[in-house]
C-alpha atoms as a PDB file:
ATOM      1  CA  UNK A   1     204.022-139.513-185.490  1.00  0.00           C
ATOM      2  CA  UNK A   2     200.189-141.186-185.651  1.00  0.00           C
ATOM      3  CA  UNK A   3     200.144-142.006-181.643  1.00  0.00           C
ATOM      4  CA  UNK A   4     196.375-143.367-182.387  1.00  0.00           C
ATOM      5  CA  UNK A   5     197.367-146.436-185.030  1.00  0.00           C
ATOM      6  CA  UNK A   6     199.979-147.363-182.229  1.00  0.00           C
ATOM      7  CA  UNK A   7     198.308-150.871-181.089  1.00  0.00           C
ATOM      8  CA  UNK A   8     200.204-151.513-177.519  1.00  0.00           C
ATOM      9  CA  UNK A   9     199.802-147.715-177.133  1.00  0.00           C
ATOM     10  CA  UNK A  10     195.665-148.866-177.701  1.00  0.00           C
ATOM     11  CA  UNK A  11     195.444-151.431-175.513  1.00  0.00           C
ATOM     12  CA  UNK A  12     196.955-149.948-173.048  1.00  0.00           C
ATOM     13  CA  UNK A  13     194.588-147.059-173.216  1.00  0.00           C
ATOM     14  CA  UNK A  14     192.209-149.718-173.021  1.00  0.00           C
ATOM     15  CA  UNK A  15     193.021-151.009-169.445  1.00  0.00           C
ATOM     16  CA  UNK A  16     193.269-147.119-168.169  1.00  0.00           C
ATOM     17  CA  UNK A  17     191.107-144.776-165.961  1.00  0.00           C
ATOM     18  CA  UNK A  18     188.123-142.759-168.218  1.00  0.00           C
ATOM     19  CA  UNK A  19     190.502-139.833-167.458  1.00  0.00           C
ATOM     20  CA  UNK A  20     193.159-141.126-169.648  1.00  0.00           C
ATOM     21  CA  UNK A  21     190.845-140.073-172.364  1.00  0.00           C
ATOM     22  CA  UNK A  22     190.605-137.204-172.134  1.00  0.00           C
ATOM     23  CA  UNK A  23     194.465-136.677-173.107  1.00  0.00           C
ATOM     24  CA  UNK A  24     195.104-136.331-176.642  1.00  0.00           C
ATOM     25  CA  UNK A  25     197.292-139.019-177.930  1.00  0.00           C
ATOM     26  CA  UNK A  26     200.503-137.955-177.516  1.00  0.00           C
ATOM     27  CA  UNK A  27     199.973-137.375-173.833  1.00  0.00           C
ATOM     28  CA  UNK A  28     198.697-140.697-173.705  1.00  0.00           C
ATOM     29  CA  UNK A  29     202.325-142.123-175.354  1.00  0.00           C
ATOM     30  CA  UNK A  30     204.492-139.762-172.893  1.00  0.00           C
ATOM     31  CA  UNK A  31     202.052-141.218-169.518  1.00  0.00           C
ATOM     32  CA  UNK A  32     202.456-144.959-171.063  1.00  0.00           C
ATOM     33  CA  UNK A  33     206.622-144.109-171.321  1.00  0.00           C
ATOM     34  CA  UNK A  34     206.830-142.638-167.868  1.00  0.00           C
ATOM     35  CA  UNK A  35     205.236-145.482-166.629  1.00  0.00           C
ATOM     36  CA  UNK A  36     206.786-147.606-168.057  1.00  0.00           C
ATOM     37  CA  UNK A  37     210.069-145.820-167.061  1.00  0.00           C
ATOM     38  CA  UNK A  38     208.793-145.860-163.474  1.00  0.00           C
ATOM     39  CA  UNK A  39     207.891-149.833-163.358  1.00  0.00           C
ATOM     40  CA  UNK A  40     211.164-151.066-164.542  1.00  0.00           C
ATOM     41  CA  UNK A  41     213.443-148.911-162.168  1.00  0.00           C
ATOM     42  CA  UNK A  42     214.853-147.013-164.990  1.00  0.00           C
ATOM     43  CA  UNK A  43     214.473-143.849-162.809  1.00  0.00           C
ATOM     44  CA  UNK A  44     215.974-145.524-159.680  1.00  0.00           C
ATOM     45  CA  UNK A  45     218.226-143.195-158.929  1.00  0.00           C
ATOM     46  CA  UNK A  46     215.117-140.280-158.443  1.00  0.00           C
ATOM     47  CA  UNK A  47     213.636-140.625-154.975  1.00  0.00           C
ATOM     48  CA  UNK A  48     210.164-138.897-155.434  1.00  0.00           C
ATOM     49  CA  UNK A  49     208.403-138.479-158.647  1.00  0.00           C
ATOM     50  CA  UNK A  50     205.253-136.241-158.538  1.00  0.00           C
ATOM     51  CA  UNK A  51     203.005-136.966-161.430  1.00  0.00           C
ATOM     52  CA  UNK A  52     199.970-134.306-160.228  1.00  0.00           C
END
């Protein structure tokens, strides 16, 4: 899968600390999921969720 041609995936990238960056594009897509996982409750049920 060509994570770079995404367009959401690029704007959000966009709107991101210079660190994001750095990731290669795939880690990009699986820190934009969890995210988005984490922002609409889908992992409610998990009480702490350690990123770093």
């Amino acid at each position: 899968m060509d994570f770079d041609k995404d367009p959401t995936l690029q704007e959000w990238t966009r709107e991101q600390p210079l660190s994001v960056l750095a990731l290669d594009s795939a880690d990009r897509a699986v820190l934009r999921i969890a995210e988005t996982a984490i922002a609409s409750n889908t992992w409610s049920d998990i009480s702490c969720i350690n990123i770093f």
